[in-house]
Protein backbone atom coordinates (compact mmCIF):
# COMPACT_ATOMS: atom_id res chain seq x y z
CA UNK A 1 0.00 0.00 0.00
CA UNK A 2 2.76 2.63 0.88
CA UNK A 3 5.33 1.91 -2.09
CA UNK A 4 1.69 2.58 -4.30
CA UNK A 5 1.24 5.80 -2.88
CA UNK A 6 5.12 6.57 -3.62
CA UNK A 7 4.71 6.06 -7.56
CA UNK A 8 1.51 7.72 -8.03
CA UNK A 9 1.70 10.02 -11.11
CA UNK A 10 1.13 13.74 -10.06
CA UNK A 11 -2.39 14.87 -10.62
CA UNK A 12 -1.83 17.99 -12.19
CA UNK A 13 -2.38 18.61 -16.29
CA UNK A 14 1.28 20.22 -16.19
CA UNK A 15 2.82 17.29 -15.12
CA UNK A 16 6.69 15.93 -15.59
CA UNK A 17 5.06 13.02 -18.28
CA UNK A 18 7.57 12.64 -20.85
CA UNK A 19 4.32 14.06 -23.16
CA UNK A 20 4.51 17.74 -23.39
CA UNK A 21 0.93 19.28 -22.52
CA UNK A 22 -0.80 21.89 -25.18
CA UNK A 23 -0.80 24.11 -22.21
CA UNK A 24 3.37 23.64 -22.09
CA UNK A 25 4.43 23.99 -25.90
CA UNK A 26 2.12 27.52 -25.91
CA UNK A 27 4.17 28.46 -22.73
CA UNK A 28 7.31 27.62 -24.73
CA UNK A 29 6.17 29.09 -27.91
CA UNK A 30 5.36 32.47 -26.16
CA UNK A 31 8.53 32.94 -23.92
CA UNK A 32 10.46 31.85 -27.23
CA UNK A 33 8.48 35.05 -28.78
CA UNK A 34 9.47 37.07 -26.16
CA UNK A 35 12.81 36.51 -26.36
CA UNK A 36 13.10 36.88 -30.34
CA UNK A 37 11.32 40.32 -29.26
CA UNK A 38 13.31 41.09 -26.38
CA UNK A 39 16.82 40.31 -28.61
CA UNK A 40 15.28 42.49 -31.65
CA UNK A 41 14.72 45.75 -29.18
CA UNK A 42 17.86 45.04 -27.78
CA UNK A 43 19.56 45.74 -31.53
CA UNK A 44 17.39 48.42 -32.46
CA UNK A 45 17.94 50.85 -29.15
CA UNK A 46 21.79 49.81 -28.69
CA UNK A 47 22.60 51.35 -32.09
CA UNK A 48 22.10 54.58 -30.57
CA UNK A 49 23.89 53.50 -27.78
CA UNK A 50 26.85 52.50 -28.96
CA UNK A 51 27.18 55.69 -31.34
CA UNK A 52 26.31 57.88 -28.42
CA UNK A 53 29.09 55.95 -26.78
CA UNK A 54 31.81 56.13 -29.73
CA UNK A 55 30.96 59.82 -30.37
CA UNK A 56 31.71 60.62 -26.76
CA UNK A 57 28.34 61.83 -25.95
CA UNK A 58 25.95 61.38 -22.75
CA UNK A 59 24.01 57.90 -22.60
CA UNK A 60 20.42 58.83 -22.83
CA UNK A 61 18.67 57.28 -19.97
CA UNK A 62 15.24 56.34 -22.16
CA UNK A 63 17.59 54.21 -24.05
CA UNK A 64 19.19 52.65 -21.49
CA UNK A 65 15.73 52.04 -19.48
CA UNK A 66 14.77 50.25 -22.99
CA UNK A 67 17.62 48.28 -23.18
CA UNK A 68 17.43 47.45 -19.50
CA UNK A 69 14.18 46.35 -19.65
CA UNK A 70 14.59 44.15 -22.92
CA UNK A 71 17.53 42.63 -21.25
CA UNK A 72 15.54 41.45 -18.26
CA UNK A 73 12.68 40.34 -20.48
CA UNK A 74 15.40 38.12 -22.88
CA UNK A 75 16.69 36.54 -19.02
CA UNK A 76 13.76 36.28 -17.87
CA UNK A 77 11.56 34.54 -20.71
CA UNK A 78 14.72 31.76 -21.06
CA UNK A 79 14.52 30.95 -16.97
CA UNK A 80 10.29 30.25 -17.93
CA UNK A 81 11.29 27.71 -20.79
CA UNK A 82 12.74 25.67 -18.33
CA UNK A 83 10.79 22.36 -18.23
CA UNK A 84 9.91 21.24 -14.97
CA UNK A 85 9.36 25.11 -13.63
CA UNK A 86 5.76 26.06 -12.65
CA UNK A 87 5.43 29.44 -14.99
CA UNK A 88 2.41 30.13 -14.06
CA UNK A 89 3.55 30.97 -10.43
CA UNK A 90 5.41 33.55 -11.57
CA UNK A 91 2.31 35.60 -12.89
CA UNK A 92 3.22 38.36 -10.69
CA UNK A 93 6.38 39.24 -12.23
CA UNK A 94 4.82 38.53 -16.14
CA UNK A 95 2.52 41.56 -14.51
CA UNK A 96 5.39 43.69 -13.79
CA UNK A 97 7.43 43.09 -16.95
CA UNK A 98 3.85 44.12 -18.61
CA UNK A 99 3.89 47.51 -16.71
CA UNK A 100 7.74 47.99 -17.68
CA UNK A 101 6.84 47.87 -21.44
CA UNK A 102 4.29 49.53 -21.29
CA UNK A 103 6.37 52.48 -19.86
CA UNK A 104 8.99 51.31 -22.63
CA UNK A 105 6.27 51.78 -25.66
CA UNK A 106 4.40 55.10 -24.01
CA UNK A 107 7.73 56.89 -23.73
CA UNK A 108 9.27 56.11 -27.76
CA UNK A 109 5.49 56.21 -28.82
CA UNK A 110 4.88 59.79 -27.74
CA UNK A 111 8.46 60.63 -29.13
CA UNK A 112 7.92 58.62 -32.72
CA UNK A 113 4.18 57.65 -33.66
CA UNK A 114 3.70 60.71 -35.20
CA UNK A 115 6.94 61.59 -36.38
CA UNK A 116 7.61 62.56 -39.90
CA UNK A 117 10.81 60.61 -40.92
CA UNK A 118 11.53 62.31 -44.24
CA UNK A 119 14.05 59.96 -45.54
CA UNK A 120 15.68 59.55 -41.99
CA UNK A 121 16.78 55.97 -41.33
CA UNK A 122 17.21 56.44 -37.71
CA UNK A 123 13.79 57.74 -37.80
CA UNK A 124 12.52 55.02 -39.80
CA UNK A 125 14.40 52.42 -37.34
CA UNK A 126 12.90 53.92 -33.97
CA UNK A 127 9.36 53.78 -35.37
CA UNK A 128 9.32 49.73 -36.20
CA UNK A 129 10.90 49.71 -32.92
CA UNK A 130 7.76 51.12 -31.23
CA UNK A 131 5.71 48.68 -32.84
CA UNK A 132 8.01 46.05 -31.87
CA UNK A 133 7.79 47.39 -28.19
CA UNK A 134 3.72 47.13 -28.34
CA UNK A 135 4.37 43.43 -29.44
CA UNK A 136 6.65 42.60 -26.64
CA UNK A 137 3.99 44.38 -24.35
CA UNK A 138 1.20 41.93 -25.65
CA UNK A 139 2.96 38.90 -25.23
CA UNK A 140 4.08 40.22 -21.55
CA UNK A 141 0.27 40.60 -21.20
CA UNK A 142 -0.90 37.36 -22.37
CA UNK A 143 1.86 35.35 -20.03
CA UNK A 144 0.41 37.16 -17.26
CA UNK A 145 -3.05 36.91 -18.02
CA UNK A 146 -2.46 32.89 -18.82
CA UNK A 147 -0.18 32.67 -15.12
CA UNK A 148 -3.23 34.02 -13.52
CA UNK A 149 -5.55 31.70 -14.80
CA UNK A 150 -3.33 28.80 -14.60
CA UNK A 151 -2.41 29.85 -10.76
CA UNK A 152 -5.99 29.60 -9.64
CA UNK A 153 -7.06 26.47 -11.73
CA UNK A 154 -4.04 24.52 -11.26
CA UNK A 155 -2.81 25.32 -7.50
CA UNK A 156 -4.66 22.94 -5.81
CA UNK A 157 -4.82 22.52 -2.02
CA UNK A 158 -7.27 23.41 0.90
CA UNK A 159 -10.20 25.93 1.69
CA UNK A 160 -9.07 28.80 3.72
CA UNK A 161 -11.01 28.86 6.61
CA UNK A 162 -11.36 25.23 7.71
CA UNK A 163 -8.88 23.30 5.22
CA UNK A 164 -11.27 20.48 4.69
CA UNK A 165 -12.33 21.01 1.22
CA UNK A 166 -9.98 20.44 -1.31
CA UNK A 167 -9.81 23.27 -3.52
């Protein structure tokens, strides 16, 4: 009786099966988007860093705060592909990553939606960047949105006042 209870399978739809779940492979196939993202504002906004840098001139701190943030998302969304993590616990900090590109595509939207590039390239450049930033901010959005649900359907355990009912 006790070495059956020892090799029971784990209940849960996200298990460690050798099977990947539908619910896994969309987790992997939108922190894999995220990262793509992440990488591609990373090029975009360090161009302008690194020619601030070789010209001798001040680092512009929404620049930095773009690359910053990018470079957290790239970290971040390769730590969630890992297999056997539970990604939908970290829905809290998928909400926070949201809010930081958010700030990241309200700050080069105001500066570049409307801008008139007139044959500028670097003009050109920061404005697909802005829609690449809405992009990553989406995907941030839907991790978070998918953690939540996945945190309160999938946690399991007891009812908070007595802890009889399985919840």
């Amino acid at each position: 009786m006790a070495f059956a209870i020892f090799n029971k399978k784990p209940t849960s739809t996200l298990s460690s099966s050798s099977t990947p779940t539908p619910i896994f492979i969309l987790n992997l196939v939108l922190r894999f988007l995220q990262f793509v993202f992440a990488l591609a504002v990373i090029g975009l906004y360090a161009q302008d860093l690194n020619k601030a840098h070789k010209e001798a001139k001040y680092t512009d701190s929404k620049w930095a705060y773009a690359v910053a943030i990018a470079t957290l998302s790239a970290v971040t969304s390769l730590v969630y592909m890992i297999p056997k993590l539970k990604f939908w616990y970290a829905c809290g900090w998928d909400t926070i990553l949201f809010a930081l590109w958010a700030a990241v595509f309200g700050i080069f939207g105001k500066l570049y939606i409307h801008a008139n590039a007139q044959g500028d390239g670097g003009i050109k450049r920061m404005k697909s960047a802005v829609w690449v930033d809405l992009v990553d901010l989406l995907l941030w959005l839907v991790t978070a949105v998918m953690g939540v649900v996945l945190f309160f359907t999938l946690r399991g355990g007891r009812s908070l006042h007595t802890g009889r009912a399985a919840v």
